[in-house]
C-alpha atoms as a PDB file:
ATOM      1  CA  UNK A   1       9.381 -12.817 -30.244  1.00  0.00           C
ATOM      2  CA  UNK A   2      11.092  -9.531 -28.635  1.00  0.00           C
ATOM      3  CA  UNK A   3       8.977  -7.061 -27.278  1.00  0.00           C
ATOM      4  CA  UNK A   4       7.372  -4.317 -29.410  1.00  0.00           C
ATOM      5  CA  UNK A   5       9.741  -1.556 -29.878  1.00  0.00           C
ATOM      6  CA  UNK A   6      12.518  -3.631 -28.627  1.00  0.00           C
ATOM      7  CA  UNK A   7      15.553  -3.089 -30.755  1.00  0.00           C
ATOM      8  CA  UNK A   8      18.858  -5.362 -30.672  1.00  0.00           C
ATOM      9  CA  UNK A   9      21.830  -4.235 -30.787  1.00  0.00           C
ATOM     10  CA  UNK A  10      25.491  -4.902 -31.589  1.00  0.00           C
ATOM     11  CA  UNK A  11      26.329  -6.043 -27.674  1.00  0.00           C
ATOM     12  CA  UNK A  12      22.697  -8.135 -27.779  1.00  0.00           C
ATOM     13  CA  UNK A  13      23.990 -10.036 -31.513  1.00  0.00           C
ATOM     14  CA  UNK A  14      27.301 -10.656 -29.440  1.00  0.00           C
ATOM     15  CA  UNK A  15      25.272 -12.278 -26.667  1.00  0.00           C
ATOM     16  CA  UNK A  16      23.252 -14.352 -28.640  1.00  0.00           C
ATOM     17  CA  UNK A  17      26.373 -15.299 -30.811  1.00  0.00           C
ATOM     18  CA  UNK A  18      27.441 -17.935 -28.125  1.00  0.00           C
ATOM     19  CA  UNK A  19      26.403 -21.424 -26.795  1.00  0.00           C
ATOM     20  CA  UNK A  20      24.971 -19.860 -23.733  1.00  0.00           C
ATOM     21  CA  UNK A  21      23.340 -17.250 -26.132  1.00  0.00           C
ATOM     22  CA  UNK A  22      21.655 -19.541 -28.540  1.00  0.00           C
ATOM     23  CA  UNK A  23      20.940 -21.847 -25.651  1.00  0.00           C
ATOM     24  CA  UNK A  24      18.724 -19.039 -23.622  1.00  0.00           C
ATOM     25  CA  UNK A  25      17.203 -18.207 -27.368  1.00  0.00           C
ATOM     26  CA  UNK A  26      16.013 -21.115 -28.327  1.00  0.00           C
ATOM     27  CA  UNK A  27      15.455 -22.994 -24.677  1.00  0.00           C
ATOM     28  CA  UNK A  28      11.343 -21.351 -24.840  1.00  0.00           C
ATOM     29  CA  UNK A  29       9.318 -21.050 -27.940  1.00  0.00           C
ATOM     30  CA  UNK A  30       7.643 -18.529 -28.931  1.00  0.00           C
ATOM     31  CA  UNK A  31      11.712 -17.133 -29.109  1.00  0.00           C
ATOM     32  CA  UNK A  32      12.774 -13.667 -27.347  1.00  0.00           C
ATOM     33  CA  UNK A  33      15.941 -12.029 -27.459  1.00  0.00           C
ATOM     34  CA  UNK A  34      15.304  -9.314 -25.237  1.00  0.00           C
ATOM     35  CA  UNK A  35      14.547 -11.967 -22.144  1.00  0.00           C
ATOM     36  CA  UNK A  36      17.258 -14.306 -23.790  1.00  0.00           C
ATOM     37  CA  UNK A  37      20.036 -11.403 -23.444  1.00  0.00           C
ATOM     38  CA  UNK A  38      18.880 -10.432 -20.072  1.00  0.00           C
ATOM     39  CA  UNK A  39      19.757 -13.900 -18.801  1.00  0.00           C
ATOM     40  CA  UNK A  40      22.662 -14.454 -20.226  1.00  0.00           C
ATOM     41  CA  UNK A  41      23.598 -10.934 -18.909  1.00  0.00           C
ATOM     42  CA  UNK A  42      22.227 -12.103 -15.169  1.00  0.00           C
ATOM     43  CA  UNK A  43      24.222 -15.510 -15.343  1.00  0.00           C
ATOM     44  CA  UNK A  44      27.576 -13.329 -16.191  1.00  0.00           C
ATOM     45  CA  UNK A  45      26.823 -11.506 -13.234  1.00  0.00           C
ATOM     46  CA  UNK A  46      25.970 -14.253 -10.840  1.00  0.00           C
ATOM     47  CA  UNK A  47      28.915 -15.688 -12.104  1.00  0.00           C
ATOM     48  CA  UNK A  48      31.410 -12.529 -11.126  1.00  0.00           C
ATOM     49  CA  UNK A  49      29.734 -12.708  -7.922  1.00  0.00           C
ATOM     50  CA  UNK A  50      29.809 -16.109  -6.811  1.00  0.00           C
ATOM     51  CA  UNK A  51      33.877 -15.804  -7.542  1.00  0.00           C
ATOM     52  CA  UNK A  52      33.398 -12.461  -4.653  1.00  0.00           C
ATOM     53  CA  UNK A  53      31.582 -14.842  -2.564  1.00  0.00           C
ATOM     54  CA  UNK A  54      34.681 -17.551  -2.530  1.00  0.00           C
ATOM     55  CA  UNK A  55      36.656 -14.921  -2.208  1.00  0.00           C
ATOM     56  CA  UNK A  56      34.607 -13.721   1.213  1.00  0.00           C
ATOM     57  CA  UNK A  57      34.915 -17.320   2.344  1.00  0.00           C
ATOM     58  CA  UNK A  58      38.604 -17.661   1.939  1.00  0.00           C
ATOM     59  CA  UNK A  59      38.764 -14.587   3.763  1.00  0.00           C
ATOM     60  CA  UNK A  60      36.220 -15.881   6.726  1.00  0.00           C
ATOM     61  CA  UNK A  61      38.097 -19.623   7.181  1.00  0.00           C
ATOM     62  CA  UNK A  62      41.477 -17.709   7.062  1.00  0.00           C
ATOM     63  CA  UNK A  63      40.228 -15.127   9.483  1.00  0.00           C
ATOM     64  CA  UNK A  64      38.226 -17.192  11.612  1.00  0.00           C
ATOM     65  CA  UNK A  65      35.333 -15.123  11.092  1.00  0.00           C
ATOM     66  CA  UNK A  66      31.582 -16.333  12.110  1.00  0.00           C
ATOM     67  CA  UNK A  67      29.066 -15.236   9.558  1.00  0.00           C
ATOM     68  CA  UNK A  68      25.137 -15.938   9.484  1.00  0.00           C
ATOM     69  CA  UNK A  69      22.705 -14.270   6.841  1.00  0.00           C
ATOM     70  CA  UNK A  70      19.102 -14.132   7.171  1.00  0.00           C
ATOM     71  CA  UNK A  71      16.791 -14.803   4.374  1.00  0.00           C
ATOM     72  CA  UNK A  72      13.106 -13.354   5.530  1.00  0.00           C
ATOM     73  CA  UNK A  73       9.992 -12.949   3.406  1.00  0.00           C
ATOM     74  CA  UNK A  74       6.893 -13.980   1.985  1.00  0.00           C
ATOM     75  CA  UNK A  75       6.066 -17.412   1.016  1.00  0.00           C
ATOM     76  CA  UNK A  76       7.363 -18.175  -2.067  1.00  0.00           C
ATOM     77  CA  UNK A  77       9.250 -15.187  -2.304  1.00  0.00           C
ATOM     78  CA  UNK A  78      12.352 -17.130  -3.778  1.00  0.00           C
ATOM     79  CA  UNK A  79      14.650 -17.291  -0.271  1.00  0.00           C
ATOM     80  CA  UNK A  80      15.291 -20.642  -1.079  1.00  0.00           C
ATOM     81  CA  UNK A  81      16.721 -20.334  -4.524  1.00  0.00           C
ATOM     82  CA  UNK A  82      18.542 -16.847  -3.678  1.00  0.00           C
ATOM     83  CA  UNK A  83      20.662 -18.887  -0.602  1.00  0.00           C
ATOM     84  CA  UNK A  84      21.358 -22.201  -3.547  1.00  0.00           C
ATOM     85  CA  UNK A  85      22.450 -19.613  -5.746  1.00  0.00           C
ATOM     86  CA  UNK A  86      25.255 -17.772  -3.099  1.00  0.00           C
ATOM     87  CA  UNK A  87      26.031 -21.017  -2.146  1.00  0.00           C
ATOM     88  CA  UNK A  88      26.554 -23.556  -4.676  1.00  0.00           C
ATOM     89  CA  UNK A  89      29.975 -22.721  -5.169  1.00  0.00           C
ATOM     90  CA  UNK A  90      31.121 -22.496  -1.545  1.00  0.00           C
ATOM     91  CA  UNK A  91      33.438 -25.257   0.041  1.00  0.00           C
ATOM     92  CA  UNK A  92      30.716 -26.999   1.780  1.00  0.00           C
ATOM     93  CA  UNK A  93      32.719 -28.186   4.625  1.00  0.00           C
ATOM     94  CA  UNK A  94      33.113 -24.295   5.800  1.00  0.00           C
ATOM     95  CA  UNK A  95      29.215 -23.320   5.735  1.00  0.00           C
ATOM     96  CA  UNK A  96      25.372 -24.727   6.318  1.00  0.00           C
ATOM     97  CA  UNK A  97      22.045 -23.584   5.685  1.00  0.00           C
ATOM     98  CA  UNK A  98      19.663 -23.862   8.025  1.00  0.00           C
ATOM     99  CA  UNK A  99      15.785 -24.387   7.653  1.00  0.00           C
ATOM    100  CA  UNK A 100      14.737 -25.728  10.809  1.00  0.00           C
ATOM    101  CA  UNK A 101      11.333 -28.006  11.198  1.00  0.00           C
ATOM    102  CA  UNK A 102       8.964 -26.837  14.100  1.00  0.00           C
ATOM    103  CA  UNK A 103      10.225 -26.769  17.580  1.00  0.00           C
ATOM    104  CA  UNK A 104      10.435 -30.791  19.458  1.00  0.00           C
ATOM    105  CA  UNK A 105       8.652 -30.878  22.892  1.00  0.00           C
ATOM    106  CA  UNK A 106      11.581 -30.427  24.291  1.00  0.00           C
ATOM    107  CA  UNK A 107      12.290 -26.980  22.141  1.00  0.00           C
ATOM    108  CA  UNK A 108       9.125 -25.382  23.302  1.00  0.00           C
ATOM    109  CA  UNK A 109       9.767 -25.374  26.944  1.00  0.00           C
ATOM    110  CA  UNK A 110      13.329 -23.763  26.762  1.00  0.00           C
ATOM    111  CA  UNK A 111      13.937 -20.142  25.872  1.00  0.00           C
ATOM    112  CA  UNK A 112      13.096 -19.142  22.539  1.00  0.00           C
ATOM    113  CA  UNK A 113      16.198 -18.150  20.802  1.00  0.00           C
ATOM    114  CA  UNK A 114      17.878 -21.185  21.973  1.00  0.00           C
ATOM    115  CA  UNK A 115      17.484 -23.687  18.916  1.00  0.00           C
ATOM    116  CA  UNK A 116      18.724 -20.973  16.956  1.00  0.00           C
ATOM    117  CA  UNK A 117      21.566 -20.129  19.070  1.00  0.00           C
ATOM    118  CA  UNK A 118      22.416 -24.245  18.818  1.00  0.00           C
ATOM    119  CA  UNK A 119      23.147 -23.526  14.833  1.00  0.00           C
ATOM    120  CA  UNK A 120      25.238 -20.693  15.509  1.00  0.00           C
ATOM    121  CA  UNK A 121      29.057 -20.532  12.997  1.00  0.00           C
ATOM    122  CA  UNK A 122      32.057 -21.978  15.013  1.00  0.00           C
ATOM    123  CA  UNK A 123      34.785 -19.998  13.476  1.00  0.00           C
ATOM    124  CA  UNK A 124      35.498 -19.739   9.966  1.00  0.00           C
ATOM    125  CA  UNK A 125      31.933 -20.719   9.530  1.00  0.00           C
ATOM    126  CA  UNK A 126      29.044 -19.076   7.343  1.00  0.00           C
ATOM    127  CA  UNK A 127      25.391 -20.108   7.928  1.00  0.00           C
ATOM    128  CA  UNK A 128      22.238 -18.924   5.830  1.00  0.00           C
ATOM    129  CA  UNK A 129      19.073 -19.215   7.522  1.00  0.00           C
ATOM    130  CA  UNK A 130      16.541 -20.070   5.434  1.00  0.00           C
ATOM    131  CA  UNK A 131      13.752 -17.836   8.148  1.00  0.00           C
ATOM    132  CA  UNK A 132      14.906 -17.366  11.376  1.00  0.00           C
ATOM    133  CA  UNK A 133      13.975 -16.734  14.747  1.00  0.00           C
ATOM    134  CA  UNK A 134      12.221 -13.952  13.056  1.00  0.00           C
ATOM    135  CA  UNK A 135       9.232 -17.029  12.805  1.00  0.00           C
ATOM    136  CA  UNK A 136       7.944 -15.684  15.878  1.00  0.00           C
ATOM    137  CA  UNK A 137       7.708 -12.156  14.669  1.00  0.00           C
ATOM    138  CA  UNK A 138       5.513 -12.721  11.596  1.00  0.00           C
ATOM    139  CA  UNK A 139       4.703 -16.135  10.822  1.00  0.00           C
ATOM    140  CA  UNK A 140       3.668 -17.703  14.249  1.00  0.00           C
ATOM    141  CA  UNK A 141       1.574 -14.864  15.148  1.00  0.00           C
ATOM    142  CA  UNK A 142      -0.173 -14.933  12.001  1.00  0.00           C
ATOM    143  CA  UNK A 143      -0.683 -18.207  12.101  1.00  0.00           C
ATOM    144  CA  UNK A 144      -1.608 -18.882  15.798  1.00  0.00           C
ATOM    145  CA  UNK A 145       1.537 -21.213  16.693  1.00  0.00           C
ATOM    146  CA  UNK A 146       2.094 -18.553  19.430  1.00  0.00           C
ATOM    147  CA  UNK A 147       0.669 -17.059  22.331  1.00  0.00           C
ATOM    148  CA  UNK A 148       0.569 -12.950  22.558  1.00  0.00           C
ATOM    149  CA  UNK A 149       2.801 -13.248  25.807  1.00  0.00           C
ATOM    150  CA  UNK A 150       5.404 -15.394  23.622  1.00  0.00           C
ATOM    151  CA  UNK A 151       5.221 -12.765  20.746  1.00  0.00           C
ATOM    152  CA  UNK A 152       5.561  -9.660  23.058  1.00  0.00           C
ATOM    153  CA  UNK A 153       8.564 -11.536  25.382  1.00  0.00           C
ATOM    154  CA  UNK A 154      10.063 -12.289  21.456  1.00  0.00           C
ATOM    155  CA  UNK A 155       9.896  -8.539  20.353  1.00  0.00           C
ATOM    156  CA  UNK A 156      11.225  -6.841  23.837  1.00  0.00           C
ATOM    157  CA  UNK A 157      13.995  -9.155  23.579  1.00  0.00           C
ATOM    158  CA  UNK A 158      15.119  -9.367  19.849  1.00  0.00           C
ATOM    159  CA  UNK A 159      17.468  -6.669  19.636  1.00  0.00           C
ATOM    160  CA  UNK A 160      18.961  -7.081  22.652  1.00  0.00           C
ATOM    161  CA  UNK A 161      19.660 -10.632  21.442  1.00  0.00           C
ATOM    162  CA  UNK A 162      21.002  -9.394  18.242  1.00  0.00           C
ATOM    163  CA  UNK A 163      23.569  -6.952  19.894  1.00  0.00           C
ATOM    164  CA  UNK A 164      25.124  -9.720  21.819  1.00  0.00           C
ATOM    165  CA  UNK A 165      25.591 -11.515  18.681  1.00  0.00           C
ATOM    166  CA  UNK A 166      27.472  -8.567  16.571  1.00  0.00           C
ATOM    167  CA  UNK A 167      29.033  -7.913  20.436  1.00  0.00           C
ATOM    168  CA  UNK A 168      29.963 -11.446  20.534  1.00  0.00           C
ATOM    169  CA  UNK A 169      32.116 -10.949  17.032  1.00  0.00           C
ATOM    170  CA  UNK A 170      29.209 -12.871  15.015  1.00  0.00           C
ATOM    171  CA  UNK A 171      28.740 -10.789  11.453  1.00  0.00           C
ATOM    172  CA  UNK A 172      25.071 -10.492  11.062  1.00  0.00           C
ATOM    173  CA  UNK A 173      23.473  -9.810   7.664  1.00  0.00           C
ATOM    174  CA  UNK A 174      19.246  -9.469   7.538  1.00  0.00           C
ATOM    175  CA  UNK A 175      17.303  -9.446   4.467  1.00  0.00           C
ATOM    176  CA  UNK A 176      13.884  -9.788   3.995  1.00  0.00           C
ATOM    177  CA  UNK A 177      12.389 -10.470  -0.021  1.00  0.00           C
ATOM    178  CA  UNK A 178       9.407  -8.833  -0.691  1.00  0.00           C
ATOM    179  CA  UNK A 179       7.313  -9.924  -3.400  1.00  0.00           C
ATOM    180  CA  UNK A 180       3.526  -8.751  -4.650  1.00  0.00           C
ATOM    181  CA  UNK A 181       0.149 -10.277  -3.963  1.00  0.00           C
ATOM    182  CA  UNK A 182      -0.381 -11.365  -7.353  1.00  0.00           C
ATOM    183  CA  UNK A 183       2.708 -12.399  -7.694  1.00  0.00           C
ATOM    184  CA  UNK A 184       2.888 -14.767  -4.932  1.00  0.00           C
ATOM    185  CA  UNK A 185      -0.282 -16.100  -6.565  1.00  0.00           C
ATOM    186  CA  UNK A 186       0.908 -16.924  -9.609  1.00  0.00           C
ATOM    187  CA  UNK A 187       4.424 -18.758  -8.017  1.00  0.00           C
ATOM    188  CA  UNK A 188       1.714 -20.997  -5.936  1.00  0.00           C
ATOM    189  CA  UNK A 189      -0.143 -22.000  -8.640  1.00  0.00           C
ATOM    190  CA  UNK A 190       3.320 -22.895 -10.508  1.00  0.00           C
ATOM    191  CA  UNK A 191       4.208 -24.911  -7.462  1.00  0.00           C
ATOM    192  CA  UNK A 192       0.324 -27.058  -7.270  1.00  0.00           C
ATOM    193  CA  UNK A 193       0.814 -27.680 -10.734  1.00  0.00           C
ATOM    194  CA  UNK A 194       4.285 -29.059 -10.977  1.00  0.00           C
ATOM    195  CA  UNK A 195       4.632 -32.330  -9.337  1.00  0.00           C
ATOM    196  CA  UNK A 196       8.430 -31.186  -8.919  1.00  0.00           C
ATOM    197  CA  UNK A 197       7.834 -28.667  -6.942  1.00  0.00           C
ATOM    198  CA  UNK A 198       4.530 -30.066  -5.159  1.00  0.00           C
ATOM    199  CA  UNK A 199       6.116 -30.963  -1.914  1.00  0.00           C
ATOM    200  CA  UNK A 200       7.093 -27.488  -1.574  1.00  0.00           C
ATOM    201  CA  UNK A 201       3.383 -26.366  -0.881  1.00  0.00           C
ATOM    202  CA  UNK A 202       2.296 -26.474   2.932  1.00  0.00           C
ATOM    203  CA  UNK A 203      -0.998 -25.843   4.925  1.00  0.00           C
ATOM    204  CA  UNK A 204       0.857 -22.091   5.717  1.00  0.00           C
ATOM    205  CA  UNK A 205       1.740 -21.884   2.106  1.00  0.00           C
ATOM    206  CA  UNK A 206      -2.324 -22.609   1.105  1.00  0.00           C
ATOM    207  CA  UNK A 207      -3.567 -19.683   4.325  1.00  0.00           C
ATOM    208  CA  UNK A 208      -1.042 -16.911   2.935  1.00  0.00           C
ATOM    209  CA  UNK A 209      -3.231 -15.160   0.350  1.00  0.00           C
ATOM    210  CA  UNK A 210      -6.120 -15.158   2.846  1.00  0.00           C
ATOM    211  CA  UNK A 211      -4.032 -13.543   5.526  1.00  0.00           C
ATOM    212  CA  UNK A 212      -2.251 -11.297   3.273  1.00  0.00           C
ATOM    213  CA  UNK A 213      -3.232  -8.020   5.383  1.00  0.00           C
ATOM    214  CA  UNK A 214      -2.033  -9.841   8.938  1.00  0.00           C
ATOM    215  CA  UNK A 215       1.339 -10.903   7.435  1.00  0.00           C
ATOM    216  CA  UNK A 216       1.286  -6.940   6.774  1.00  0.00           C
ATOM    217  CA  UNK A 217       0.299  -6.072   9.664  1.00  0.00           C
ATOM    218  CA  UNK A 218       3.186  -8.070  11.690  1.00  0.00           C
ATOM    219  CA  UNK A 219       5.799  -7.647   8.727  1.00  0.00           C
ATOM    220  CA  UNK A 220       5.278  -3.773   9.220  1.00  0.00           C
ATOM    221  CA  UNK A 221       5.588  -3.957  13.429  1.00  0.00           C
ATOM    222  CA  UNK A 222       8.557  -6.194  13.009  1.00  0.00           C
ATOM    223  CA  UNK A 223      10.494  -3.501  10.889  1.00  0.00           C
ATOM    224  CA  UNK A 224       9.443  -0.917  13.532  1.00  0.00           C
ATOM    225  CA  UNK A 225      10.410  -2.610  16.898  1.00  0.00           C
ATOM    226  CA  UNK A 226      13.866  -3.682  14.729  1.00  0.00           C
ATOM    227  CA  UNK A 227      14.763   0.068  13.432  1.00  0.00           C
ATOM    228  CA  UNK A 228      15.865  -0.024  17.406  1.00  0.00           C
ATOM    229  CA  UNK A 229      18.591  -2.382  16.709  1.00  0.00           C
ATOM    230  CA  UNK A 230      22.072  -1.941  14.864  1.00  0.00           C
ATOM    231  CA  UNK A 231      21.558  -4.711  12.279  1.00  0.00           C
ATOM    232  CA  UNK A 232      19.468  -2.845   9.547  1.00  0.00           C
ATOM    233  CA  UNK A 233      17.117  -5.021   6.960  1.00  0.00           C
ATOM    234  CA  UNK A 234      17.576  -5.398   3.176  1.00  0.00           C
ATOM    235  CA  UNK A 235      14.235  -5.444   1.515  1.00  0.00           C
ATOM    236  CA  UNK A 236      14.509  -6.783  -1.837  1.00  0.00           C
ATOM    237  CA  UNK A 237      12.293  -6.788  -4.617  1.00  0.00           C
ATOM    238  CA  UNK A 238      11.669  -9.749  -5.400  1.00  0.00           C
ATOM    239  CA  UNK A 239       9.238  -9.988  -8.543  1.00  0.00           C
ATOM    240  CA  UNK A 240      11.539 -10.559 -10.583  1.00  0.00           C
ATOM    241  CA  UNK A 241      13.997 -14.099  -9.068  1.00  0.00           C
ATOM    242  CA  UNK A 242      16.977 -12.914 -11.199  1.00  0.00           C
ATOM    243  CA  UNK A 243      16.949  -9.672 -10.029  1.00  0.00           C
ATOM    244  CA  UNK A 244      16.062 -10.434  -6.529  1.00  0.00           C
ATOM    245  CA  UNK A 245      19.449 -12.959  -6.474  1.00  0.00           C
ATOM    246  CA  UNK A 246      22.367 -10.412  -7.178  1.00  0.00           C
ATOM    247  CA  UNK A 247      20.605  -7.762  -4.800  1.00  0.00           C
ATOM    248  CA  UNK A 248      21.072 -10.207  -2.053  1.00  0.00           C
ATOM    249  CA  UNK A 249      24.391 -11.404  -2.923  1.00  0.00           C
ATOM    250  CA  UNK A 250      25.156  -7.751  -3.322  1.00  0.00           C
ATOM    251  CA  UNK A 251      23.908  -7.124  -0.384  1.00  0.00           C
ATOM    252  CA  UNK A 252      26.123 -10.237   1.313  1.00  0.00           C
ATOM    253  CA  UNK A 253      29.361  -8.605  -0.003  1.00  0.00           C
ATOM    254  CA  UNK A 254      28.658  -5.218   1.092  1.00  0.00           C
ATOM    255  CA  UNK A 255      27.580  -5.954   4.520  1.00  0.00           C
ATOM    256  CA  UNK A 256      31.413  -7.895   5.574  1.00  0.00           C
ATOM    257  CA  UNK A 257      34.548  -5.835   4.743  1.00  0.00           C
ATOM    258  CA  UNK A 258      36.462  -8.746   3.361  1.00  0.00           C
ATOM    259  CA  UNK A 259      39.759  -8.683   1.633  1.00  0.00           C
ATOM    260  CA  UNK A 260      38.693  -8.432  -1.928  1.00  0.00           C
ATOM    261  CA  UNK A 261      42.396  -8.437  -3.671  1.00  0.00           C
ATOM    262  CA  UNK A 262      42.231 -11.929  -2.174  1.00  0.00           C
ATOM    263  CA  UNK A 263      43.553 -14.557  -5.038  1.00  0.00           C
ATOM    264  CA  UNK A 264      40.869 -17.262  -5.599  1.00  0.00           C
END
């Protein structure tokens, strides 16, 4: 049932009046139109999007461009399903997304940024990192996975770093997806009690409520030391996943001046 006070109107009947509209309607009892026509709206324009974002690739592999985007935030802030969605329509053979696993042996005794540089686009090339070096910022510190010299070494050196990327010709896009206590609450308990989504849950996941204030606490520091560098953040609200998705992808196509009278 529609919310109280929610009235539908000629557009809404129009939405609902086709297989994707009926589909939304009756995919969830107890039936609502007003979330059913809000999806349908959002998939029309993820759609119109997603044909931008092939047209920003064309433009990249014909241009030689190197591309990487940043997805930052909380756990379980929906970084994961924001980069499927901007991607699952890209030629896979001209982009990657990269999550990497902890640092080898061998990782932790070279410089920092160096497993990151190791994943950097060769031209033509977008890659999404699913976090970043921006681990060491929040998520190490918070979590004890690195010293107080590392973390201090990390934030004198991070936008220098970053300025010989963009000075290198490397398109940088950063956005971090902010979502609320609760919320992140109620997405972990979704995730413990779905054995489809169970493997997603990790001892860092299971700490994060607990250490809510000291993922503040670094989160806010991080934005300060990077207001210093020419690569501003995106912080997206991220309550809401549907929402959350064409901000970023929004935010994607904004940040590279590509040719958008491109044919696709």
């Amino acid at each position: 049932m529609e919310k109280k006070g929610y009235k539908i109107t000629k557009d809404d009947v129009g939405i609902l009046n086709t297989n994707k509209g009926l589909k939304a309607l009756l995919a969830k009892e107890p039936y609502n139109v007003e979330k059913a026509v809000r999806y349908v709206t959002y998939e029309k324009k993820l759609k119109k999007l997603q044909v931008e974002l092939i047209r920003l690739q064309f433009w990249a592999i014909d241009n030689n461009e190197r591309i990487i985007v940043i997805f930052e935030g909380r756990d379980a802030a929906g970084k994961g399903g924001a980069i499927r969605r901007a991607t699952e329509h890209l030629n896979p053979r001209h982009l990657r997304i990269m999550a990497l696993p902890r640092p080898t042996e061998d990782e932790k005794t070279q410089w920092y940024f160096q497993r990151y540089v190791k994943q950097f686009p060769k031209a033509g090339e977008i890659v999404f990192f699913d976090r970043s070096w921006y681990n060491r910022a929040v998520v190490e510190p918070v979590n004890g996975f690195c010293t107080n010299e590392d973390y201090e070494v990390f934030m004198n050196q991070v936008n220098d770093f970053e300025r010989m990327i963009t000075e290198s010709g490397i398109r940088l896009v950063k956005m971090y997806m902010s979502i609320s206590k609760k919320e992140q609450a109620k997405r972990f308990e979704d995730i413990r009690s779905n054995p489809l989504k169970q493997w997603k849950m990790t001892a860092v996941d299971e700490n994060a409520q607990q250490l809510w204030d000291v993922y503040t606490d670094y989160k806010n520091k991080m934005f300060e030391k990077t207001k210093e560098s020419n690569i501003p953040w995106k912080i997206i609200r991220a309550n809401k996943k549907t929402f959350a998705r064409v901000v970023a992808i929004n935010h994607i196509l904004n940040s590279i001046p590509y040719d958008r009278n491109k044919e696709v």
